[in-house]
C-alpha atoms as a PDB file:
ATOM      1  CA  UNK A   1       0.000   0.000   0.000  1.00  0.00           C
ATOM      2  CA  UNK A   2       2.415   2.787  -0.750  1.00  0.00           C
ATOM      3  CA  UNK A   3       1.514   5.873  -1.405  1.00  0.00           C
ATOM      4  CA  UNK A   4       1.099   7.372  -4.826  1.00  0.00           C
ATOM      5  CA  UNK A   5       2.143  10.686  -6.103  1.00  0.00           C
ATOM      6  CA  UNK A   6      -0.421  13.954  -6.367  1.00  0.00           C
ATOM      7  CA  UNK A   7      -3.419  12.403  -8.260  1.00  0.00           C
ATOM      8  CA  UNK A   8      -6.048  15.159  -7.770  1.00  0.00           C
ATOM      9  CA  UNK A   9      -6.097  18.843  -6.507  1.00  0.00           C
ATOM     10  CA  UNK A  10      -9.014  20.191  -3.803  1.00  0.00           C
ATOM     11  CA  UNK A  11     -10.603  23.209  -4.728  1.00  0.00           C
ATOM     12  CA  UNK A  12      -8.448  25.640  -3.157  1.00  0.00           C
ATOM     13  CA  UNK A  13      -4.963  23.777  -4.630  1.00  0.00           C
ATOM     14  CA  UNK A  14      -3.925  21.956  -1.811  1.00  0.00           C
ATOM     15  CA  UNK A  15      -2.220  18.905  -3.207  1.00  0.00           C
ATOM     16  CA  UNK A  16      -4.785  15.366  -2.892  1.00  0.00           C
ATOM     17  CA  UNK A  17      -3.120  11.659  -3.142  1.00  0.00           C
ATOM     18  CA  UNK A  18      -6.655  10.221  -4.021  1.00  0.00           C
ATOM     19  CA  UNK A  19      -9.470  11.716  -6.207  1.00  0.00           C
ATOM     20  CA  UNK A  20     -11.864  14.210  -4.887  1.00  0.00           C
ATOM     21  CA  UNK A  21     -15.279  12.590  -3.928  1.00  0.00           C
ATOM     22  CA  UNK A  22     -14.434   8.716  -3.224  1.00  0.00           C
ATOM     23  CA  UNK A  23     -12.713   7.354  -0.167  1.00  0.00           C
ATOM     24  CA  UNK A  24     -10.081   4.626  -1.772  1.00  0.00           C
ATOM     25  CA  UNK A  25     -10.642   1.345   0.813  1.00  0.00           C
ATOM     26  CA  UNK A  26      -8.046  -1.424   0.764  1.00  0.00           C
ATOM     27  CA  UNK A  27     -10.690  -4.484   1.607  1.00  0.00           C
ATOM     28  CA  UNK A  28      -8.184  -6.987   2.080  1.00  0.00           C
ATOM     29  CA  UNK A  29      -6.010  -4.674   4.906  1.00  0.00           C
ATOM     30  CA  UNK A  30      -9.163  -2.635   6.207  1.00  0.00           C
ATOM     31  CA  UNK A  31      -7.525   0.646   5.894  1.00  0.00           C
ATOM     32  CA  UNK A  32      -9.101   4.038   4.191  1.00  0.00           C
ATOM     33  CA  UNK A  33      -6.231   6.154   1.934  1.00  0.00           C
ATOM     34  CA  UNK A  34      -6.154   9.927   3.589  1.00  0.00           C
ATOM     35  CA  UNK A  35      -6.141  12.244   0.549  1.00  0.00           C
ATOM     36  CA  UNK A  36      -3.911  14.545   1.913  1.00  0.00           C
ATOM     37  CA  UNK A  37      -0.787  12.528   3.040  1.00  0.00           C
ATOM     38  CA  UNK A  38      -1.739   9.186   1.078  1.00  0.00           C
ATOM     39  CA  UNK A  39      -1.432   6.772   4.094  1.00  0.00           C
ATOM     40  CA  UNK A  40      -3.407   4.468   4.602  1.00  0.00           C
ATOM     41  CA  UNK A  41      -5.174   4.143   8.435  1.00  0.00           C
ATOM     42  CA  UNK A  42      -8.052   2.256  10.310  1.00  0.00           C
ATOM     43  CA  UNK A  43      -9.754   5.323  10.632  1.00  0.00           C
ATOM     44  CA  UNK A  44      -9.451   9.221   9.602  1.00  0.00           C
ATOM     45  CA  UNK A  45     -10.747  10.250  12.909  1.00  0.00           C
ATOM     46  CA  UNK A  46      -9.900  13.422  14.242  1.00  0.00           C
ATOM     47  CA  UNK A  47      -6.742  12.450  15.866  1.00  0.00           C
ATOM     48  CA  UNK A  48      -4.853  11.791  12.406  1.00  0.00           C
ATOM     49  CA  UNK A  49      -6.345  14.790  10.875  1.00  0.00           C
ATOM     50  CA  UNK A  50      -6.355  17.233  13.447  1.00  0.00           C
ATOM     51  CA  UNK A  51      -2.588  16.424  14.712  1.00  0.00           C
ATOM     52  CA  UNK A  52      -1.419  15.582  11.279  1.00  0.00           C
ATOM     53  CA  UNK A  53      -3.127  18.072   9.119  1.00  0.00           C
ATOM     54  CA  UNK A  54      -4.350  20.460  11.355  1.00  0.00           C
ATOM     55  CA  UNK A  55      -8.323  19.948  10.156  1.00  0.00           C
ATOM     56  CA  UNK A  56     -11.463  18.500  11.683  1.00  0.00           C
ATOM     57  CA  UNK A  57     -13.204  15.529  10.241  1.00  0.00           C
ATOM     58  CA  UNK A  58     -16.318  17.680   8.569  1.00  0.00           C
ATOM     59  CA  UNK A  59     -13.624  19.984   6.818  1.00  0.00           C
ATOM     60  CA  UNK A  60     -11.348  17.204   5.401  1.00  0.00           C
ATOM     61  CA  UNK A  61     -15.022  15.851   4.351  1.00  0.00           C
ATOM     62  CA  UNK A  62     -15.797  19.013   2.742  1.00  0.00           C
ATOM     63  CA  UNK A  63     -12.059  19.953   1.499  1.00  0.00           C
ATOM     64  CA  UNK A  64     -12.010  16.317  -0.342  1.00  0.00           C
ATOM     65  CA  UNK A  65     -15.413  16.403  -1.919  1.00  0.00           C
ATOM     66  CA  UNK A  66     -16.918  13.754   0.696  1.00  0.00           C
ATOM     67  CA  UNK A  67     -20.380  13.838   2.019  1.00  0.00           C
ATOM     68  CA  UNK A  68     -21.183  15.508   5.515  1.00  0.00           C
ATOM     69  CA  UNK A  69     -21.369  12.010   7.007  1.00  0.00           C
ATOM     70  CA  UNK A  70     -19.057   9.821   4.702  1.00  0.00           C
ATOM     71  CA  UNK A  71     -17.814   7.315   7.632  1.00  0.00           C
ATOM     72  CA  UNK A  72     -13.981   7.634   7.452  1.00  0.00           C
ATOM     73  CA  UNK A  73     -13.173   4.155   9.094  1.00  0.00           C
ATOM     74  CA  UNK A  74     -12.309   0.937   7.660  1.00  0.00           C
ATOM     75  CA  UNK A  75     -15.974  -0.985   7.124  1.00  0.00           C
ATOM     76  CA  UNK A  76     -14.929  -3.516   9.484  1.00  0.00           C
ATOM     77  CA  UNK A  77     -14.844  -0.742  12.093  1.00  0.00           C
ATOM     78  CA  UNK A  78     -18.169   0.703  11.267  1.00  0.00           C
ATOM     79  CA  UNK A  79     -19.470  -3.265  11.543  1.00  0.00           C
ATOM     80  CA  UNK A  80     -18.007  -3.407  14.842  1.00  0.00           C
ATOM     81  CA  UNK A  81     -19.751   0.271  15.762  1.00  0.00           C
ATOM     82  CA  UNK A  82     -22.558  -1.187  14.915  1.00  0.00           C
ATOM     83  CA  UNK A  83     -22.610  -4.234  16.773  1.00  0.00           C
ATOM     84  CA  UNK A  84     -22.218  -1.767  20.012  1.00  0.00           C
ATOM     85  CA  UNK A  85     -24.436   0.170  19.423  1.00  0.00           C
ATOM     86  CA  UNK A  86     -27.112  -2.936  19.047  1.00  0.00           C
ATOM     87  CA  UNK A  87     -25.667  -3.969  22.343  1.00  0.00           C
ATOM     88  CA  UNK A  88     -26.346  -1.214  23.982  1.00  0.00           C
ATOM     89  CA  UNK A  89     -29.525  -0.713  22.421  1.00  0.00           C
ATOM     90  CA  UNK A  90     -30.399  -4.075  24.415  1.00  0.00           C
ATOM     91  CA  UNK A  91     -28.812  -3.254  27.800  1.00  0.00           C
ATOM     92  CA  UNK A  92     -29.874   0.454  27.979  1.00  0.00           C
ATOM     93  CA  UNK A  93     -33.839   1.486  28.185  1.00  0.00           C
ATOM     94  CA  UNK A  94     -32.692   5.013  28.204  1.00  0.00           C
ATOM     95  CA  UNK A  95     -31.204   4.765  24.639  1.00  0.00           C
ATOM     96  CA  UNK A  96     -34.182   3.035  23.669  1.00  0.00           C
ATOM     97  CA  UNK A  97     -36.192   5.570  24.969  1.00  0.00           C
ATOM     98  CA  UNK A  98     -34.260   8.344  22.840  1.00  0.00           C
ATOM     99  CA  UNK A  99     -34.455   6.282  19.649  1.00  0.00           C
ATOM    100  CA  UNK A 100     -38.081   6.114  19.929  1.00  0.00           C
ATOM    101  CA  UNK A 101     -38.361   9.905  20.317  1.00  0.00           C
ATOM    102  CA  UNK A 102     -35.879  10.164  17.339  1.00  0.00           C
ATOM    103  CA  UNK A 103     -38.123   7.739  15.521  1.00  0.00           C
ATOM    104  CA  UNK A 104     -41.405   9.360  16.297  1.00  0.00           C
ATOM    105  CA  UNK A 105     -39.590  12.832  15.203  1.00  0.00           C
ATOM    106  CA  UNK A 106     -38.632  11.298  11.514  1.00  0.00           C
ATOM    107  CA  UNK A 107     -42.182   9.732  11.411  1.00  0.00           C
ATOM    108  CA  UNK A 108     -44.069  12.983  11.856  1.00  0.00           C
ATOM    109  CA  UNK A 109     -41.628  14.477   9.019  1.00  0.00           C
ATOM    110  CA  UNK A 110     -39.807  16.693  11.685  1.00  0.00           C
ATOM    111  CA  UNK A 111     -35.783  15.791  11.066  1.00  0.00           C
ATOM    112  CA  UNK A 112     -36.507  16.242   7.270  1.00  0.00           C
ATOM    113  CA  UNK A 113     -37.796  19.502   7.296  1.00  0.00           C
ATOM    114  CA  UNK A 114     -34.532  19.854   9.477  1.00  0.00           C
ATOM    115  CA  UNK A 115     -32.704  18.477   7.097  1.00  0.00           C
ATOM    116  CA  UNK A 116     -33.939  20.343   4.232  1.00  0.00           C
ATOM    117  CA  UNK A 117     -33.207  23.680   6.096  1.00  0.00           C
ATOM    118  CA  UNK A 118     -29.442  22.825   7.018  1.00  0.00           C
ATOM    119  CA  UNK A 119     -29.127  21.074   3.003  1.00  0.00           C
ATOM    120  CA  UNK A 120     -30.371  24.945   1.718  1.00  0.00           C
ATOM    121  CA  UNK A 121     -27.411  26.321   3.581  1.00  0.00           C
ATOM    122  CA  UNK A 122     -24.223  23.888   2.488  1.00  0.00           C
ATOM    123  CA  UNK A 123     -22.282  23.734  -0.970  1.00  0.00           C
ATOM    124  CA  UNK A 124     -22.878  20.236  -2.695  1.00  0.00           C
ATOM    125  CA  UNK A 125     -20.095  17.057  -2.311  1.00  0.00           C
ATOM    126  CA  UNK A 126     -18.477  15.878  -5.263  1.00  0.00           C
ATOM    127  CA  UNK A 127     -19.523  12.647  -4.070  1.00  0.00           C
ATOM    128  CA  UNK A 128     -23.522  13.966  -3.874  1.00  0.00           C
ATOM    129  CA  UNK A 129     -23.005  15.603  -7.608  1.00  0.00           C
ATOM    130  CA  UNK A 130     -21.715  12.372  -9.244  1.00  0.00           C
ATOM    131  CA  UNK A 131     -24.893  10.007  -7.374  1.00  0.00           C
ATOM    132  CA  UNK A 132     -27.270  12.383  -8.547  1.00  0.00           C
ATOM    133  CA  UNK A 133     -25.590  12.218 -12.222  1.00  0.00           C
ATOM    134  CA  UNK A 134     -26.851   8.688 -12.511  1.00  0.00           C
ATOM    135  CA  UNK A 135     -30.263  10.061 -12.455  1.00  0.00           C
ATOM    136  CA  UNK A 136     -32.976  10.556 -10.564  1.00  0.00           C
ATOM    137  CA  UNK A 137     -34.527   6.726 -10.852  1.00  0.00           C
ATOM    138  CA  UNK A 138     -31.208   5.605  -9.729  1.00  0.00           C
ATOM    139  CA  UNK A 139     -30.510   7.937  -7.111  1.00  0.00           C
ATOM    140  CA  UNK A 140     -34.179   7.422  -5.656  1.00  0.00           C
ATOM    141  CA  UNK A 141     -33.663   3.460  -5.689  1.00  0.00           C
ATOM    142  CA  UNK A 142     -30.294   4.431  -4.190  1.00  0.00           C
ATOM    143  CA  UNK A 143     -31.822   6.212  -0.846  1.00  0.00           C
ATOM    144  CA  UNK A 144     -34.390   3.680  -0.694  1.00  0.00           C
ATOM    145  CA  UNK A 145     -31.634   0.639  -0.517  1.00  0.00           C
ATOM    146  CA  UNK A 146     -30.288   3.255   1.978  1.00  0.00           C
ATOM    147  CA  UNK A 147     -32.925   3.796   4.121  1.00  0.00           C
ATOM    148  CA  UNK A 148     -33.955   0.418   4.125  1.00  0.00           C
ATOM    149  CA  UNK A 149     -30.309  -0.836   5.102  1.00  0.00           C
ATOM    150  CA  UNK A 150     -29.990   2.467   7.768  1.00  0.00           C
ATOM    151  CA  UNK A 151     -33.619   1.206   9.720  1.00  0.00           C
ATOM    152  CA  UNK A 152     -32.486  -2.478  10.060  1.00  0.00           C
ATOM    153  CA  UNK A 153     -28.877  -1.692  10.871  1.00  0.00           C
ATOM    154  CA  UNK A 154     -30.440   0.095  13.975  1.00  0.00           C
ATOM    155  CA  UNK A 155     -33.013  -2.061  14.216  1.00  0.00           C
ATOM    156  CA  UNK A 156     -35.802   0.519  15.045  1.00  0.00           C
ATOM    157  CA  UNK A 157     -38.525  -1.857  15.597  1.00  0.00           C
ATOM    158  CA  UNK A 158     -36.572  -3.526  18.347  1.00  0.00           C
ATOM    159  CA  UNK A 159     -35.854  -0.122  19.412  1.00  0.00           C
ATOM    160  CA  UNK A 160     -38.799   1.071  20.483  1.00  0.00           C
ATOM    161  CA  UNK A 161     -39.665   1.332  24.381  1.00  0.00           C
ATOM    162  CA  UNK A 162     -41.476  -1.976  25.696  1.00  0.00           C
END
């Protein structure tokens, strides 16, 4: 996994060792490629960037053309996230409780109206332009899948408050 030369530049110049708008993953090492040194990590958390680069997770996002909530771990990381956060779902009525409240809030159309306020004030990813370039029937089928995959990952039916 060495690193390759300059293959892209960011908006404002600064030099990128991956292409704007996609996160290069090694599958068979579980690392993500940083754009702006070109190692490869577990995770671009905020300790790399900030003590490395000097920049918070949300602006390397934005700087490399990312989405606002592009995970920057390894997907065996974000597996493993998930798996505690199902635990604790179990052990915890208190986080159940929340859930349900954030649940009931997205069901009466509240956290997209939310949504749809913050979206109107924040530039577009690279990464957002090129899904919605494959067109609207594929972007729609897209955040569907999405959806679909987000509610069972959680599990929000097991989430609610006995």
């Amino acid at each position: 996994m060495a690193a390759l030369g300059v293959v892209d530049r960011a908006l404002d110049g600064t030099p990128l060792y991956a292409a704007r708008g996609e996160l290069p993953i090694d599958v068979d090492e579980q690392r993500v490629q940083c754009h702006l040194c070109g190692g490869w990590y577990r995770a671009l958390g905020s300790s790399h960037l900030s003590r490395t680069h000097g920049v918070t997770a949300d602006e390397y996002r934005e700087l490399v053309g990312l989405r606002p909530r592009h995970p920057l771990w390894a997907p065996d990381l974000i597996d493993e996230q998930g798996e505690r956060l199902r635990a604790r779902l179990a052990a915890e009525p208190r986080l159940r409780v929340a859930m349900a409240k954030g649940h009931a809030r997205a069901q009466r159309g509240e956290l997209q109206r939310e949504a749809t306020s913050r979206l109107a004030q924040r530039l577009t990813s690279l990464e957002r332009e090129r899904q919605l370039a494959v067109g609207a029937r594929g972007s729609a089928t897209a955040a569907r899948q999405h959806s679909a995959g987000a509610a069972s990952y959680v599990r929000w039916r097991s989430a609610s408050p006995a």
